[in-house]
Structure formats: C-alpha cells, structure tokens
N, C-alpha and C. Protein backbone atom coordinates (compact mmCIF):
# COMPACT_ATOMS: atom_id res chain seq x y z
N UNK A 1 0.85 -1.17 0.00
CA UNK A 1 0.00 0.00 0.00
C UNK A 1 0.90 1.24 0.00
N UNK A 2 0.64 2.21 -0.99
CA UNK A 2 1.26 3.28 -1.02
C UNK A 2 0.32 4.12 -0.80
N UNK A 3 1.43 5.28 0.24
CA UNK A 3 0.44 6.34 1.10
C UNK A 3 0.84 7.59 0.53
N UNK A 4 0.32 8.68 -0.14
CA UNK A 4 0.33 9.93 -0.28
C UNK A 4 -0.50 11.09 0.28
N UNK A 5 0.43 12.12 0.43
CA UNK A 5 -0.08 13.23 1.28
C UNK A 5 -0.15 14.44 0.77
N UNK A 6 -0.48 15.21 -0.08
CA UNK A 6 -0.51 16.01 -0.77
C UNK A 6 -1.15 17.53 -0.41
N UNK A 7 -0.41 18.75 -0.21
CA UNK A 7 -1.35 20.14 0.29
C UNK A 7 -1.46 20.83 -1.08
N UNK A 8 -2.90 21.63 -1.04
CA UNK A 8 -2.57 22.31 -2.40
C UNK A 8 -3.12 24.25 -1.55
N UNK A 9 -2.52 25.08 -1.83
CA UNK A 9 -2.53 26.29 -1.84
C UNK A 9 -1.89 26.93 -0.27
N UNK A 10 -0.70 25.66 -0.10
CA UNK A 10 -0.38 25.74 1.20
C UNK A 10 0.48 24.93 1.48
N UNK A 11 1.15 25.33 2.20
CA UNK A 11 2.59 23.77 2.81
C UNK A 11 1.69 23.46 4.26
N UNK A 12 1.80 22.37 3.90
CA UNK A 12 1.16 21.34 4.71
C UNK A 12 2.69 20.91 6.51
N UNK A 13 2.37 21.52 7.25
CA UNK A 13 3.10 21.45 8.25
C UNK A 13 3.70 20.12 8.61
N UNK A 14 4.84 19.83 8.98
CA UNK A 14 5.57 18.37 9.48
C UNK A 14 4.74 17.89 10.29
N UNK A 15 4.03 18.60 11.17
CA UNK A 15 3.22 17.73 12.75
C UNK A 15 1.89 17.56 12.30
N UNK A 16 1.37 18.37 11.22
CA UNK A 16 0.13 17.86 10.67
C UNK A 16 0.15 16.64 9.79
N UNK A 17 1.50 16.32 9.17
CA UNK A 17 1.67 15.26 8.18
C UNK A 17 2.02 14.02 8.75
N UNK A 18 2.40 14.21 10.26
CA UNK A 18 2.70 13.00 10.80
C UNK A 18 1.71 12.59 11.58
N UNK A 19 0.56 13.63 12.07
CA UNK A 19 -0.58 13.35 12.67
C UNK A 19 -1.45 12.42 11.66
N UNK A 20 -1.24 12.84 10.28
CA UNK A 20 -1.98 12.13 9.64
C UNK A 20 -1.38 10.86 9.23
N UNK A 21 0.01 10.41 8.95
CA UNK A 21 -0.12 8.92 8.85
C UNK A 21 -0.41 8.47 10.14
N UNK A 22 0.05 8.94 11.72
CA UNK A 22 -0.17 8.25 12.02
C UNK A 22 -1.63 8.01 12.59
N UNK A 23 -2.33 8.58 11.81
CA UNK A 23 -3.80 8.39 11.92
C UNK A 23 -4.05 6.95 10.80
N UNK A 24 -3.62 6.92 9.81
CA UNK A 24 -3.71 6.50 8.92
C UNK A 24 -3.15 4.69 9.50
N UNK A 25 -2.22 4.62 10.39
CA UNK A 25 -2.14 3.45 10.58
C UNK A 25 -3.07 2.41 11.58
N UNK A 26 -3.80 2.93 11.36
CA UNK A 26 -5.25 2.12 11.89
C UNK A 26 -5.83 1.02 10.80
N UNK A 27 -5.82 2.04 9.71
CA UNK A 27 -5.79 0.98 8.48
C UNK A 27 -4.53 0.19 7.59
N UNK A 28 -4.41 -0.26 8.58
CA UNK A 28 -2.68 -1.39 8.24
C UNK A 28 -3.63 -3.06 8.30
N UNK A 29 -4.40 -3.14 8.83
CA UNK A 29 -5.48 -3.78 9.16
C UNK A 29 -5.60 -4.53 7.77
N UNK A 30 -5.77 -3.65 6.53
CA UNK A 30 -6.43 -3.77 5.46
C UNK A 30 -5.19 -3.55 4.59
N UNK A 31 -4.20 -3.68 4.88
CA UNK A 31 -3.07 -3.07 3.64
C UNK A 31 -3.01 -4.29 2.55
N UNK A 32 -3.55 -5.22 2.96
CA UNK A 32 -3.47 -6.19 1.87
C UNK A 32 -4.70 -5.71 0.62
N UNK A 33 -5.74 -5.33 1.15
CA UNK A 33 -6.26 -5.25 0.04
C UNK A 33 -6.52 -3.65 -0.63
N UNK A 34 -5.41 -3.04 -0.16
CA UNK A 34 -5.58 -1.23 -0.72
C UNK A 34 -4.38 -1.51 -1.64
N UNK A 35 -4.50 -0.55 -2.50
CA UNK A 35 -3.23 -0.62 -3.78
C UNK A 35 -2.59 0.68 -3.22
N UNK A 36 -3.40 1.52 -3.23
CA UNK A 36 -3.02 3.18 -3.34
C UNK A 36 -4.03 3.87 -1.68
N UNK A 37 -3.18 4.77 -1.61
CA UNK A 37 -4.15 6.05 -0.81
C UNK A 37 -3.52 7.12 -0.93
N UNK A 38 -4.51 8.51 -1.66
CA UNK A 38 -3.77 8.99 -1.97
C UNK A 38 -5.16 10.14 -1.32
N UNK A 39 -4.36 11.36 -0.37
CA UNK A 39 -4.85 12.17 0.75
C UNK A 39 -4.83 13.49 0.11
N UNK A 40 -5.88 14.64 -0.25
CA UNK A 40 -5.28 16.24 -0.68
C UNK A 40 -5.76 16.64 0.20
N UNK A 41 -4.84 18.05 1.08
CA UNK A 41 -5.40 18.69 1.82
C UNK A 41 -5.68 20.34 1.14
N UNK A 42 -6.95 20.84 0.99
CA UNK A 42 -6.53 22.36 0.10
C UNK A 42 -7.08 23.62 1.25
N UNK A 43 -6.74 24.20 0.82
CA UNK A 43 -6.86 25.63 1.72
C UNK A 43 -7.80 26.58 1.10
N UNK A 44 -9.10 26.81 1.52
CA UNK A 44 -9.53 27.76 0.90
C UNK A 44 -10.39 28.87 2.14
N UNK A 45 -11.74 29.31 2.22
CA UNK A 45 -12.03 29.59 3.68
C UNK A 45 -11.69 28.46 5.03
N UNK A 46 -11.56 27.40 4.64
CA UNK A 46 -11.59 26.76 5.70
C UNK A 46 -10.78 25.01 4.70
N UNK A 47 -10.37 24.28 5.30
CA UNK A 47 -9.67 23.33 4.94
C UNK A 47 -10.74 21.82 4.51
N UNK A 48 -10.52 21.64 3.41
CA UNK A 48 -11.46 20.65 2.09
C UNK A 48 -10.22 19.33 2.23
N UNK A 49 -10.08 18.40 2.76
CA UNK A 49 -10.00 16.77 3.00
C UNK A 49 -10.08 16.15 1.80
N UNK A 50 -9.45 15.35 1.05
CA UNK A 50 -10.25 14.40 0.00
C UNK A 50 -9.04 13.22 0.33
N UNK A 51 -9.83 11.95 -0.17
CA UNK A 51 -8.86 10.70 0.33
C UNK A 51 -9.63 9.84 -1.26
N UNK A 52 -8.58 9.40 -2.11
CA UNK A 52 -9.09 8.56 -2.82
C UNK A 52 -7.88 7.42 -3.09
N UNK A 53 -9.11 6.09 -2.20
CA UNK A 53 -8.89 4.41 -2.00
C UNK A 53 -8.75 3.84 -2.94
N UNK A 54 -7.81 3.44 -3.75
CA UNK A 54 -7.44 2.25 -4.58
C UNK A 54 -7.84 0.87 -4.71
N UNK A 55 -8.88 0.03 -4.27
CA UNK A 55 -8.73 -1.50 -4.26
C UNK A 55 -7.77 -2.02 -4.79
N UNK A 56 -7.46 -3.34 -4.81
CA UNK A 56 -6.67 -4.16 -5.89
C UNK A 56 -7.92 -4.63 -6.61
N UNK A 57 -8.94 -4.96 -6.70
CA UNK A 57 -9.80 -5.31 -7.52
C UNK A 57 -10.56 -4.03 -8.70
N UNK A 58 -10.35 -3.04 -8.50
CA UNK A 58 -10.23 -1.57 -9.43
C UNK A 58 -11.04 -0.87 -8.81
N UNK A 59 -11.75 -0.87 -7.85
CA UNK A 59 -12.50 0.14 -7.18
C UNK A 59 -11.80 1.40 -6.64
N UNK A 60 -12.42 2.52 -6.55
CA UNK A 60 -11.88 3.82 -6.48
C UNK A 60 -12.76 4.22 -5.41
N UNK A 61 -12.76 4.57 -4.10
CA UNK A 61 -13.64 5.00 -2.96
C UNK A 61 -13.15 6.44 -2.92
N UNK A 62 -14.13 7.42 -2.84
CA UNK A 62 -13.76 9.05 -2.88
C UNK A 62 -14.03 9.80 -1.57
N UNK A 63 -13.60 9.91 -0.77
CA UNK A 63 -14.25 10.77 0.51
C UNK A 63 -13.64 11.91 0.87
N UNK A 64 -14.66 12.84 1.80
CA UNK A 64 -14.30 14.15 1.37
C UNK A 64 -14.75 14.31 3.08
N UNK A 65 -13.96 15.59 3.49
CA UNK A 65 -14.37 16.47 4.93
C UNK A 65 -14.12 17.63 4.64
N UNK A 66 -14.38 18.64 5.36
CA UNK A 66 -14.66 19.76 5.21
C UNK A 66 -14.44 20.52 7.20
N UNK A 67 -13.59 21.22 7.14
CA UNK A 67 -13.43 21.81 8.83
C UNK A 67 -12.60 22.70 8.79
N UNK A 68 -12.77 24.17 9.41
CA UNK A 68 -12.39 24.97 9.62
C UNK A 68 -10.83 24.92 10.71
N UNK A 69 -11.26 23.91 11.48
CA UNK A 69 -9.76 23.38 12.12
C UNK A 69 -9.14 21.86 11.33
N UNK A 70 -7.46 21.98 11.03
CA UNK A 70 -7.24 21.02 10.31
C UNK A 70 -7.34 19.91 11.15
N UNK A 71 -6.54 19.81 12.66
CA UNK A 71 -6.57 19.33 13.47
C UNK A 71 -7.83 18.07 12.97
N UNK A 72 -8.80 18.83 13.40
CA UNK A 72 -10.36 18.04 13.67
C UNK A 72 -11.13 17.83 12.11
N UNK A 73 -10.46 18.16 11.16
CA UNK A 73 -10.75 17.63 9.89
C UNK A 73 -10.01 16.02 9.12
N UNK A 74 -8.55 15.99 9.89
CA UNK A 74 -7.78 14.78 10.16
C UNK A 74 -8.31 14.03 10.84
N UNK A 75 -8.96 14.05 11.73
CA UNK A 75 -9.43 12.99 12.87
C UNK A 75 -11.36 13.14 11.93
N UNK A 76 -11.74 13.81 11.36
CA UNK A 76 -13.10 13.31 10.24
C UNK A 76 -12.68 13.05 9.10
N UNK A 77 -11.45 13.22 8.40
CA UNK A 77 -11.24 11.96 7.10
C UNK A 77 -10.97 11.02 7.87
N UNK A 78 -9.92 10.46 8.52
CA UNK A 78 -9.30 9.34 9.15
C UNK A 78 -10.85 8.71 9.42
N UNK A 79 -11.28 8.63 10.34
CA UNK A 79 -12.39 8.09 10.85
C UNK A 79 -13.62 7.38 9.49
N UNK A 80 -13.83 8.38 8.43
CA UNK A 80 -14.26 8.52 7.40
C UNK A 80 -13.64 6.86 6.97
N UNK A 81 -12.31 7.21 6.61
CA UNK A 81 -11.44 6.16 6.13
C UNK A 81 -11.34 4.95 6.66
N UNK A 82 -11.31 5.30 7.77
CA UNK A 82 -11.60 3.63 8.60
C UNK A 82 -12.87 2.91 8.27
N UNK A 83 -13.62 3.57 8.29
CA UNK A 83 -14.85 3.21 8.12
C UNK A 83 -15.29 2.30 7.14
N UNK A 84 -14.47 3.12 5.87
CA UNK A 84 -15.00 2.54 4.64
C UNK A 84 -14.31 2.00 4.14
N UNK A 85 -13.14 1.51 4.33
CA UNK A 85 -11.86 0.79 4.65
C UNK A 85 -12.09 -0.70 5.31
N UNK A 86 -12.78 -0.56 6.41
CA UNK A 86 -13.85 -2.03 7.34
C UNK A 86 -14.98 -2.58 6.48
N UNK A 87 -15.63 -1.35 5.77
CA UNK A 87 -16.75 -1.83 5.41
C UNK A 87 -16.58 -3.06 4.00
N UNK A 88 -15.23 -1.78 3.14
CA UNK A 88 -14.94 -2.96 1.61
C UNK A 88 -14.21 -4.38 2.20
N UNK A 89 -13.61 -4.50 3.38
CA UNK A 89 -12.52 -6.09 4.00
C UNK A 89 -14.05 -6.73 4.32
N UNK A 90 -14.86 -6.26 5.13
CA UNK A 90 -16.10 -7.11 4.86
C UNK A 90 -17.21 -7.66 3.43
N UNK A 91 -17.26 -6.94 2.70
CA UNK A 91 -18.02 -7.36 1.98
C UNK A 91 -16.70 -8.46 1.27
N UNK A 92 -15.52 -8.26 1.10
CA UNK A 92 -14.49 -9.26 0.41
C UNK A 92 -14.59 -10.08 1.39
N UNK A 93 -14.74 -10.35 2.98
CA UNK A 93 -14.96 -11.65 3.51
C UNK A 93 -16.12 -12.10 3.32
N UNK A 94 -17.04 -11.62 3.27
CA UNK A 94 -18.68 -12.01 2.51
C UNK A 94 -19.03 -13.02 1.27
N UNK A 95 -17.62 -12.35 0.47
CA UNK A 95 -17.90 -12.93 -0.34
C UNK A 95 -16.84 -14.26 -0.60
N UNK A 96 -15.91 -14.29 -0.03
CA UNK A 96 -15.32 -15.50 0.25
C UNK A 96 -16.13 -16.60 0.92
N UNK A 97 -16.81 -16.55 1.48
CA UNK A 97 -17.53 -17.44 2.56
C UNK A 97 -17.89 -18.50 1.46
C-alpha cells in the first residue's frame, strides 16, 4: 500500500503530516487489500479533505471532509477512512464465505 499526502494552496506542516499517517495506521489492518491512498489537503475559507482508495480489484472509494480546524478535519477523514476501509474487508470476507 502506497500512502500519499498532498497540500494544495499551502505547505502542509511536518506535525500535521505526521498526525496524519499516524492516523492512517489504523488501516494497516487492510493493507493487503488497498493498492493506493492517496490524501489532498486544500486551503480555501476553511480546509477541504479528499482521500481517494485504490482497491486491488479496481474500485476507487472518494471521501471528502470539510473543517475549519485542520486538526479536527484529520481525525473526520481518518475516521471517514476507517470506516469505509472495514466496510470494503467485509463485503471481500462475505464474499469469500
């Protein structure tokens, strides 16, 4: 699984970039079945989140947050990500059964 972190209209701070992988390693869980994750953070009135999930089977999962503090916009993608991250390892054990 390859992890990218990307800021656009802004340098993205060292302690915010490490807050976020290590937010991000919650989903190590699932690294077998992610290809890619690839994270933009942009700056405009307030800070716009986007995370787009790779499967190995070709699926593309898009999620988005939106928060005026980055802080607490990292901890609503992450969470976001976990989520839907649990939800695709289940339906692939579902369908193994």
């Amino acid at each position: 699984m390859t992890v990218e972190i990307k800021s656009i209209h802004f340098e993205l701070p060292d302690d915010y970039r490490e807050l976020f992988e290590k937010k991000l390693h919650k989903i190590e869980f699932a690294q077998d079945i992610i290809v890619s994750l690839v994270c933009t953070v942009s700056k405009t009135k307030d800070y716009s989140l986007e995370a787009d999930i790779h499967f190995r089977w070709g699926a593309v999962a898009h999620i988005k947050a939106n928060d005026f503090d980055l802080h607490e916009g990292i901890d609503k993608l992450s969470e976001k990500i976990e989520a839907k991250v649990a939800k695709e390892k289940g339906k692939i054990k579902e369908h193994t059964k």
